[in-house]
PDB file of N, CA and C in Angstrom:
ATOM      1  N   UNK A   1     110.541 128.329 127.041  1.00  0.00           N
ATOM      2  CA  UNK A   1     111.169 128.344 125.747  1.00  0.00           C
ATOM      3  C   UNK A   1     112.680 128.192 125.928  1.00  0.00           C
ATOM      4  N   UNK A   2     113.270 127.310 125.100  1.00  0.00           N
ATOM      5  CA  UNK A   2     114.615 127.510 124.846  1.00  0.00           C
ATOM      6  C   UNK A   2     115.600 128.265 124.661  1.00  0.00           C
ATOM      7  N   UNK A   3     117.024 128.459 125.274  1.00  0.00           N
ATOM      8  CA  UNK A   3     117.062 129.773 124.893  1.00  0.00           C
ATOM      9  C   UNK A   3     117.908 129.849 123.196  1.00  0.00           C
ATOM     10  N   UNK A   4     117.559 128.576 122.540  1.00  0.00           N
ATOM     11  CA  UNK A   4     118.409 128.311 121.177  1.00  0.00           C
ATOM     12  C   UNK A   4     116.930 128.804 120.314  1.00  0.00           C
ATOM     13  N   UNK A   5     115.879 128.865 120.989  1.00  0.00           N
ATOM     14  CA  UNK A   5     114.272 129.059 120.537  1.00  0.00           C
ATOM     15  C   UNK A   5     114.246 130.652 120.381  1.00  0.00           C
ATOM     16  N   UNK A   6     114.648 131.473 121.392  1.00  0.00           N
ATOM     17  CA  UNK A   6     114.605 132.642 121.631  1.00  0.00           C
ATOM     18  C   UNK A   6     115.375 133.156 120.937  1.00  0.00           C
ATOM     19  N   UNK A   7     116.607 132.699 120.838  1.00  0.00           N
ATOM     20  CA  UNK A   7     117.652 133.471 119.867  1.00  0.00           C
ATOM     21  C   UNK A   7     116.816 133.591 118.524  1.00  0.00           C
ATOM     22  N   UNK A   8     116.526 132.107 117.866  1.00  0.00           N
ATOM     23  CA  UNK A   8     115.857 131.968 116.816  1.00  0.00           C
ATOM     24  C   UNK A   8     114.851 132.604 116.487  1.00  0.00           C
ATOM     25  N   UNK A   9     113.917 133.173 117.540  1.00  0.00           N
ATOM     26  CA  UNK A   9     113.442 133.963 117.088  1.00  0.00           C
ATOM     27  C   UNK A   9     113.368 135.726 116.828  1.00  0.00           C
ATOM     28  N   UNK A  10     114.173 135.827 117.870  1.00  0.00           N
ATOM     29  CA  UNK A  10     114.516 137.361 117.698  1.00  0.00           C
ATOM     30  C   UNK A  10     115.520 137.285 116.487  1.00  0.00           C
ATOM     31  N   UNK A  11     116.574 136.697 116.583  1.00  0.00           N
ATOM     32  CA  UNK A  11     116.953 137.123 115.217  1.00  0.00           C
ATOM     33  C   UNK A  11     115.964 137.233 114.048  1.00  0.00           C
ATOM     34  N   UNK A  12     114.958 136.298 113.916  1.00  0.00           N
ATOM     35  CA  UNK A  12     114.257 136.122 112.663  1.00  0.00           C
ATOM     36  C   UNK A  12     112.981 137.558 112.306  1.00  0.00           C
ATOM     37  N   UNK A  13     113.121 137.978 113.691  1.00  0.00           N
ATOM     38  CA  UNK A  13     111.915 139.176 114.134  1.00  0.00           C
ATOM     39  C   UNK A  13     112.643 140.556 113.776  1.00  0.00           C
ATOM     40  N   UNK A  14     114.075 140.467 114.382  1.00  0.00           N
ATOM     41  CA  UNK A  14     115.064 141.990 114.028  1.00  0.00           C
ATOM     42  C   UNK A  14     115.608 141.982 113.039  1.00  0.00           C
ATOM     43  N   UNK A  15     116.233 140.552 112.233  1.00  0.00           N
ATOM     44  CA  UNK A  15     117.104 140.674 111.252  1.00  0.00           C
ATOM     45  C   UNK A  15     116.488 140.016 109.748  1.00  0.00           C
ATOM     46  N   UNK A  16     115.977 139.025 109.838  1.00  0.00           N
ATOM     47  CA  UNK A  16     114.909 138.605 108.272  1.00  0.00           C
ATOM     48  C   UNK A  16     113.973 138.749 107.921  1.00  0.00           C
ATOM     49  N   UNK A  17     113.169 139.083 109.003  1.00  0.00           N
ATOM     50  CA  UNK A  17     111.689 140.005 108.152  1.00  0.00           C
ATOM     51  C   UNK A  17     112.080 141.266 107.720  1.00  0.00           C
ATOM     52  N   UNK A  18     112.831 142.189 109.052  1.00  0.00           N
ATOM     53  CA  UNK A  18     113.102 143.444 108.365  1.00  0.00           C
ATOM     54  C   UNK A  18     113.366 143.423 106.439  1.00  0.00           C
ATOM     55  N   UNK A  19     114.491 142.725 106.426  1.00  0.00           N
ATOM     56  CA  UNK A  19     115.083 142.492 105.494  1.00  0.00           C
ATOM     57  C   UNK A  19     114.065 142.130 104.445  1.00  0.00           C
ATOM     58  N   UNK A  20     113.504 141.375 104.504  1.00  0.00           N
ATOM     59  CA  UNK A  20     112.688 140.911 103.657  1.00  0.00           C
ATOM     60  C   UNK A  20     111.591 141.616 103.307  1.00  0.00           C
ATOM     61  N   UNK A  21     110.933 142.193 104.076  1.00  0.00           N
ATOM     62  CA  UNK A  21     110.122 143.500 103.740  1.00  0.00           C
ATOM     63  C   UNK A  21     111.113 145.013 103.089  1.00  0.00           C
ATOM     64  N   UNK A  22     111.902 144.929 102.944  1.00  0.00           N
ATOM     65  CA  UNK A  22     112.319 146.235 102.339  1.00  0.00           C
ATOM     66  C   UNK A  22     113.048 145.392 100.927  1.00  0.00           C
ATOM     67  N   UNK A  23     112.878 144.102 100.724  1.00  0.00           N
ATOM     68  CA  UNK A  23     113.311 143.340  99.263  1.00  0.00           C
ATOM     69  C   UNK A  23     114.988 143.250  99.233  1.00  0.00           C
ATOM     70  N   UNK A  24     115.901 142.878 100.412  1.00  0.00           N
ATOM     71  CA  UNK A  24     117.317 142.410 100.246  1.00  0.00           C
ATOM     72  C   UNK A  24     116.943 141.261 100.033  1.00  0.00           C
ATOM     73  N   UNK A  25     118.126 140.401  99.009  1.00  0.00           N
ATOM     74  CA  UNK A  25     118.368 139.342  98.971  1.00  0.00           C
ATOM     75  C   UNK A  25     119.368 138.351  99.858  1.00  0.00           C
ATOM     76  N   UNK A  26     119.727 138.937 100.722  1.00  0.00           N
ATOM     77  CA  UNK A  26     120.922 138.815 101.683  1.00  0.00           C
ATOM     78  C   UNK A  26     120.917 139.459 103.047  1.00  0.00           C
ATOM     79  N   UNK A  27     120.905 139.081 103.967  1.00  0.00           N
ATOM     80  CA  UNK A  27     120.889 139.569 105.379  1.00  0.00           C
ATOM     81  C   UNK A  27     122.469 139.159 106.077  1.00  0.00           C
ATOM     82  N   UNK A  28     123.054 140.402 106.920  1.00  0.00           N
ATOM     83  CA  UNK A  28     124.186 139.927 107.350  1.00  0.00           C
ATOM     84  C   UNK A  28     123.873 140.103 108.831  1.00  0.00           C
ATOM     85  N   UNK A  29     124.207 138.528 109.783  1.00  0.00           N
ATOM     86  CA  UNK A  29     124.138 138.632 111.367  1.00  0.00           C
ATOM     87  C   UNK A  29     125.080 138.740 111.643  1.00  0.00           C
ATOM     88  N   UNK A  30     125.958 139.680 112.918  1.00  0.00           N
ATOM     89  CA  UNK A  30     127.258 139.298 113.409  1.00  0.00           C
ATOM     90  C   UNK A  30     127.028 139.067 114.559  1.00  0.00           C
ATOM     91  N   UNK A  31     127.779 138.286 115.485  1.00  0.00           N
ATOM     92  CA  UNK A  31     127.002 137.388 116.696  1.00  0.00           C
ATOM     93  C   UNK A  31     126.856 138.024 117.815  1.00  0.00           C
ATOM     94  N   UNK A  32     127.766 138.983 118.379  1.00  0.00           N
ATOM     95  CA  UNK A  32     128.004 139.910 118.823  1.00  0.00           C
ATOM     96  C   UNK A  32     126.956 141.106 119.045  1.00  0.00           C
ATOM     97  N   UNK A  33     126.263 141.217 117.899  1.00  0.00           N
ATOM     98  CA  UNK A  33     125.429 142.159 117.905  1.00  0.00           C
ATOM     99  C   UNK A  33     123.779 141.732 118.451  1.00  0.00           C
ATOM    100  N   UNK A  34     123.786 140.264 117.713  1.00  0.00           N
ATOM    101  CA  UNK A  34     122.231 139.939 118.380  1.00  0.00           C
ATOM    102  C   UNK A  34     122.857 139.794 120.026  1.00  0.00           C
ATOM    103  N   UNK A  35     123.682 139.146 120.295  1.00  0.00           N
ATOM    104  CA  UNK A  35     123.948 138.645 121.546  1.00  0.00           C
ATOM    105  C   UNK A  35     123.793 140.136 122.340  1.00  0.00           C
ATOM    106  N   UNK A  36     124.224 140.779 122.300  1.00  0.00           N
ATOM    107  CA  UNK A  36     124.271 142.267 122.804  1.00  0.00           C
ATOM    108  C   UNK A  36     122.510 142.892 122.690  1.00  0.00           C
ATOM    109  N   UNK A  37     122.057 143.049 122.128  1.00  0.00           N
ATOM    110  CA  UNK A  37     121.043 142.638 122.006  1.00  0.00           C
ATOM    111  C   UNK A  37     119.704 142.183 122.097  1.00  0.00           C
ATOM    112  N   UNK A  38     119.912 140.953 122.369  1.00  0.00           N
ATOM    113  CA  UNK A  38     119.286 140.182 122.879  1.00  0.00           C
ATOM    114  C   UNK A  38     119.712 140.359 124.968  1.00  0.00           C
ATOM    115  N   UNK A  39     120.528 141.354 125.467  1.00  0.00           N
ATOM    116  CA  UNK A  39     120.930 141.804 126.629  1.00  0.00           C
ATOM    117  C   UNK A  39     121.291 140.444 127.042  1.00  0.00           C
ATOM    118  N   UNK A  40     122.398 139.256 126.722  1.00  0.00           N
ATOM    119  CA  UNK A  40     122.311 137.998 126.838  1.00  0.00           C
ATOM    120  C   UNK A  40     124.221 138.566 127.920  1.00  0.00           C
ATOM    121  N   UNK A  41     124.394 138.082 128.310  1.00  0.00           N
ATOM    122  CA  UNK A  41     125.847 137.581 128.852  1.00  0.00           C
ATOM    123  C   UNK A  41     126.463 136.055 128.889  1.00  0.00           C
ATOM    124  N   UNK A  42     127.639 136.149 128.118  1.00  0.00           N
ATOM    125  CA  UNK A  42     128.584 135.234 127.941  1.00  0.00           C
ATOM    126  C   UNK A  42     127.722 134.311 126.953  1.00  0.00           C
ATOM    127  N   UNK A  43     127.060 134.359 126.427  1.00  0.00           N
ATOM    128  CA  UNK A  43     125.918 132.995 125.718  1.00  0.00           C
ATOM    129  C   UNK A  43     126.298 133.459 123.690  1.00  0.00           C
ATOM    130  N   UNK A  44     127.712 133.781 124.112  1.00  0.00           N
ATOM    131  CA  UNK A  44     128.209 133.608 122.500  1.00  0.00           C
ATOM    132  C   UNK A  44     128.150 132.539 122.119  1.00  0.00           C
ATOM    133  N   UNK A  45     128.514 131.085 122.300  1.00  0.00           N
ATOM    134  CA  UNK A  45     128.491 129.884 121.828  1.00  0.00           C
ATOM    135  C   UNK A  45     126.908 129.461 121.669  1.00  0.00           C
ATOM    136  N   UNK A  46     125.959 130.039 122.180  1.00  0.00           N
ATOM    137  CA  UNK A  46     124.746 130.023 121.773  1.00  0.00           C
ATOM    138  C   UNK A  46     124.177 130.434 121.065  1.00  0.00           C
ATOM    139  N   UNK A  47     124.495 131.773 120.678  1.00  0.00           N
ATOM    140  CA  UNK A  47     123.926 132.578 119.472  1.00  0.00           C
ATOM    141  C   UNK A  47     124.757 131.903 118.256  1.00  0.00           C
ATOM    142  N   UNK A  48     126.091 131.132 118.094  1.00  0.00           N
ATOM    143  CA  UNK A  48     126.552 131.004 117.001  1.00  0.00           C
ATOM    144  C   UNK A  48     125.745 129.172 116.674  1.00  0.00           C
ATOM    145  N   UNK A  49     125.408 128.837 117.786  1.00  0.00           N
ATOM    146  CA  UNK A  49     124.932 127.660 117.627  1.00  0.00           C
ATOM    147  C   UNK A  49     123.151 127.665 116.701  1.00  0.00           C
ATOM    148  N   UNK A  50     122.827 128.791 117.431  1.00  0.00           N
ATOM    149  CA  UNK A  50     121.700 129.155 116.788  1.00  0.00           C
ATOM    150  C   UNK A  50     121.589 128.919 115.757  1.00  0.00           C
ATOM    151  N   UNK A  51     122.458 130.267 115.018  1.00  0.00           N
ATOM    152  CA  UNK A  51     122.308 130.722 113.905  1.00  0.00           C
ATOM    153  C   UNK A  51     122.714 129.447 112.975  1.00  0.00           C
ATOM    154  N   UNK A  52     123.805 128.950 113.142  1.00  0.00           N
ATOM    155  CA  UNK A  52     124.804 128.416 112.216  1.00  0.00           C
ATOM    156  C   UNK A  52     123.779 126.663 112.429  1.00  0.00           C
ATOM    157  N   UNK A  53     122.676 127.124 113.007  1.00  0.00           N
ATOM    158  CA  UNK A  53     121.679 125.186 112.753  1.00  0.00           C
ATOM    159  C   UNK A  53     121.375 125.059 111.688  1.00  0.00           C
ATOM    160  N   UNK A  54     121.151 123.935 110.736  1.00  0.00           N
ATOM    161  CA  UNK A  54     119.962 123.763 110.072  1.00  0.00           C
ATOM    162  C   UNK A  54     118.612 124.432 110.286  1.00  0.00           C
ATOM    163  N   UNK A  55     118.248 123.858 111.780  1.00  0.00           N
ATOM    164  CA  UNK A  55     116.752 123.872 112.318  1.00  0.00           C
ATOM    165  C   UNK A  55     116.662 125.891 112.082  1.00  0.00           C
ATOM    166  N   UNK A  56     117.573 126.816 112.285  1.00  0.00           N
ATOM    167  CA  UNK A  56     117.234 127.950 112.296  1.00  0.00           C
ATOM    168  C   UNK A  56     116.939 128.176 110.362  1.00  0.00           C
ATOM    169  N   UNK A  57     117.879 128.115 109.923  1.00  0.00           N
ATOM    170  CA  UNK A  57     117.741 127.946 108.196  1.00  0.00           C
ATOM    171  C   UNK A  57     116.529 127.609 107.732  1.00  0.00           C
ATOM    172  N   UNK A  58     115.509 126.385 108.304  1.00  0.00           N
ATOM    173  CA  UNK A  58     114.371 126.155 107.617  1.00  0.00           C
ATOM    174  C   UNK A  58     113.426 126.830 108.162  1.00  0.00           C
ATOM    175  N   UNK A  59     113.688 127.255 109.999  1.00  0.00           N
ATOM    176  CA  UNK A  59     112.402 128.105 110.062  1.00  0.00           C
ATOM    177  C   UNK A  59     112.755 129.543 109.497  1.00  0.00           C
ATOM    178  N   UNK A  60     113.741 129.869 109.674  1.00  0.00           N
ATOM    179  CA  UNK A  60     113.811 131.232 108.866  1.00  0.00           C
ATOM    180  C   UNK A  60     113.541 131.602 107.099  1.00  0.00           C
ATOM    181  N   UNK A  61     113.523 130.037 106.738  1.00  0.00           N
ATOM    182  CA  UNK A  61     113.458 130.258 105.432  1.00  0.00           C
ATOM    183  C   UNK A  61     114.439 130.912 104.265  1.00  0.00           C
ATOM    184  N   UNK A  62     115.700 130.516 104.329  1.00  0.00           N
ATOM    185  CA  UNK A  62     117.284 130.718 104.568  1.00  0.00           C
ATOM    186  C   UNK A  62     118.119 130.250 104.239  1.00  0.00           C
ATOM    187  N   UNK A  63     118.645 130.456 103.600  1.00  0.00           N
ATOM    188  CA  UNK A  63     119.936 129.575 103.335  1.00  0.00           C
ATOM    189  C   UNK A  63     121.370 130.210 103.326  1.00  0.00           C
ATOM    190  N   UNK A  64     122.050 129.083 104.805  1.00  0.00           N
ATOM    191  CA  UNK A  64     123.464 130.452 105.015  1.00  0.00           C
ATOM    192  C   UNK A  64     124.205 130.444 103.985  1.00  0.00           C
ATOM    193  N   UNK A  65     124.892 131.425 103.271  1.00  0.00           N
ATOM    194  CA  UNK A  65     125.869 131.408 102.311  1.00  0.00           C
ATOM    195  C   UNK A  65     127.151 131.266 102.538  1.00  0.00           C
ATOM    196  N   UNK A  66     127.482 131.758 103.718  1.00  0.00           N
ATOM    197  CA  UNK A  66     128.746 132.276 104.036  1.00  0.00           C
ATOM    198  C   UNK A  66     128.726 132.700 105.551  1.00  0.00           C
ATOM    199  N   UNK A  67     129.831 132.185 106.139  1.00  0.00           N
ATOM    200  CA  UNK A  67     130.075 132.288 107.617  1.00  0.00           C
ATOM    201  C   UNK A  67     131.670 132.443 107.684  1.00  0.00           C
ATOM    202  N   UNK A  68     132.091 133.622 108.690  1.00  0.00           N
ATOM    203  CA  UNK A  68     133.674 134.534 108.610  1.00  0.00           C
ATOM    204  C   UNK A  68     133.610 134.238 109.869  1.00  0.00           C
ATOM    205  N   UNK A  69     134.804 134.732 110.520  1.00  0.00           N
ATOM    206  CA  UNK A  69     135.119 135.202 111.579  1.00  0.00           C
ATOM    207  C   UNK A  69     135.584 133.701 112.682  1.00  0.00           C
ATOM    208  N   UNK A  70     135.236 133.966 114.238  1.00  0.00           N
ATOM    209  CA  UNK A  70     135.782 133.101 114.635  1.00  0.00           C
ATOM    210  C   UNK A  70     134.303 131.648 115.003  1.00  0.00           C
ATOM    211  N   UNK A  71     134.850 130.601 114.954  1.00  0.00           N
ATOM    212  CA  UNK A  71     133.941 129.834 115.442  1.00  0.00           C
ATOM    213  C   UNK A  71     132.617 130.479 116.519  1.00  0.00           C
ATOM    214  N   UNK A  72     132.872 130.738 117.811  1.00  0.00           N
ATOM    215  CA  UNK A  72     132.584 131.024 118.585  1.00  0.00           C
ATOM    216  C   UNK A  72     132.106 132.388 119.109  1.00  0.00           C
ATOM    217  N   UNK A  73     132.554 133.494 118.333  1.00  0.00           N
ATOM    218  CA  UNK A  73     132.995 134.985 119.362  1.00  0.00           C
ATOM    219  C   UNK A  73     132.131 135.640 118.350  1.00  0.00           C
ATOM    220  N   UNK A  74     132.023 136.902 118.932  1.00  0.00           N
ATOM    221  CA  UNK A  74     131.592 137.807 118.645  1.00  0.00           C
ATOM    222  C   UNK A  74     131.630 138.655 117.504  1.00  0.00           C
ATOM    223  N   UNK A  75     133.114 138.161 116.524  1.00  0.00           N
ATOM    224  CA  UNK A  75     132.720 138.630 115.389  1.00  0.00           C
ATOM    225  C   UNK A  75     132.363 138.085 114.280  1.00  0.00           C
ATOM    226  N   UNK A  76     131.606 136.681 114.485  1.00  0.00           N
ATOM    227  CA  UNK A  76     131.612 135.794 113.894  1.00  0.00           C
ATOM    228  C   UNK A  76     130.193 136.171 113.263  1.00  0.00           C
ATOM    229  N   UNK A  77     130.805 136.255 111.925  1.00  0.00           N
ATOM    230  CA  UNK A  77     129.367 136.567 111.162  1.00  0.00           C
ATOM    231  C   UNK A  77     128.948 135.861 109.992  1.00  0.00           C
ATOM    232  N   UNK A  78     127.433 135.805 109.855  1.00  0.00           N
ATOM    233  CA  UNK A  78     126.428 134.699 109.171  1.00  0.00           C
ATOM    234  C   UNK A  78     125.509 135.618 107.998  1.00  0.00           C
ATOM    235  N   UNK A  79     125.676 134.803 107.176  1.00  0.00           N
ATOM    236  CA  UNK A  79     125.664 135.483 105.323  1.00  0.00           C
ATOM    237  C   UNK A  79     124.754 135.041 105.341  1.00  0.00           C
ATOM    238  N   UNK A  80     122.952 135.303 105.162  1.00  0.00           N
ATOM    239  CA  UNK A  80     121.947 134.271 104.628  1.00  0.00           C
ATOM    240  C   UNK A  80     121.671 134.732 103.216  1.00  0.00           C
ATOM    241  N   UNK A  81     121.569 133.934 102.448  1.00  0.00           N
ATOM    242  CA  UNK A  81     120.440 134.673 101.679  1.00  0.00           C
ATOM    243  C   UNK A  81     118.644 133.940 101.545  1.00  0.00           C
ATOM    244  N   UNK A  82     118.369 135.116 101.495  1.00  0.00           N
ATOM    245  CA  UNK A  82     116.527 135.304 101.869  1.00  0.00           C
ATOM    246  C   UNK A  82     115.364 134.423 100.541  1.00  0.00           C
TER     247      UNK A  82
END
């Protein structure tokens, strides 16, 4: 598996089902935190690549709203709504 596959899916396993089973309309990722996480080193430009795809948006079923912080780093955080 990929590791743009893996991200994709643990985020979608820790951060949008949760969510979606307790009825938010909005989930907030900060990159930093899955990356940490996910026990990943240095693979920030991966988790933001992840998140911030198309391809993650349609399998998650998603649509990002809003993205802060820096391109790349760790506090770069991703607005979906569910």
């Amino acid at each position: 598996m990929k590791q743009a596959d893996r991200i994709r899916r643990f985020a979608i396993a820790t951060y949008i089902e949760p969510a979606r089973t307790k009825g938010d309309k909005t989930v907030q990722i900060r990159a930093g935190d899955l990356h940490d996480r996910l026990g990943l080193h240095d693979r920030l430009p991966a988790v933001c690549g992840a998140l911030g795809a198309l391809k993650f948006q349609t399998k998650a079923g998603v649509s990002l709203m809003e993205r802060s912080g820096p391109h790349q780093g760790r506090n770069a955080v991703f607005v979906f709504e569910l």
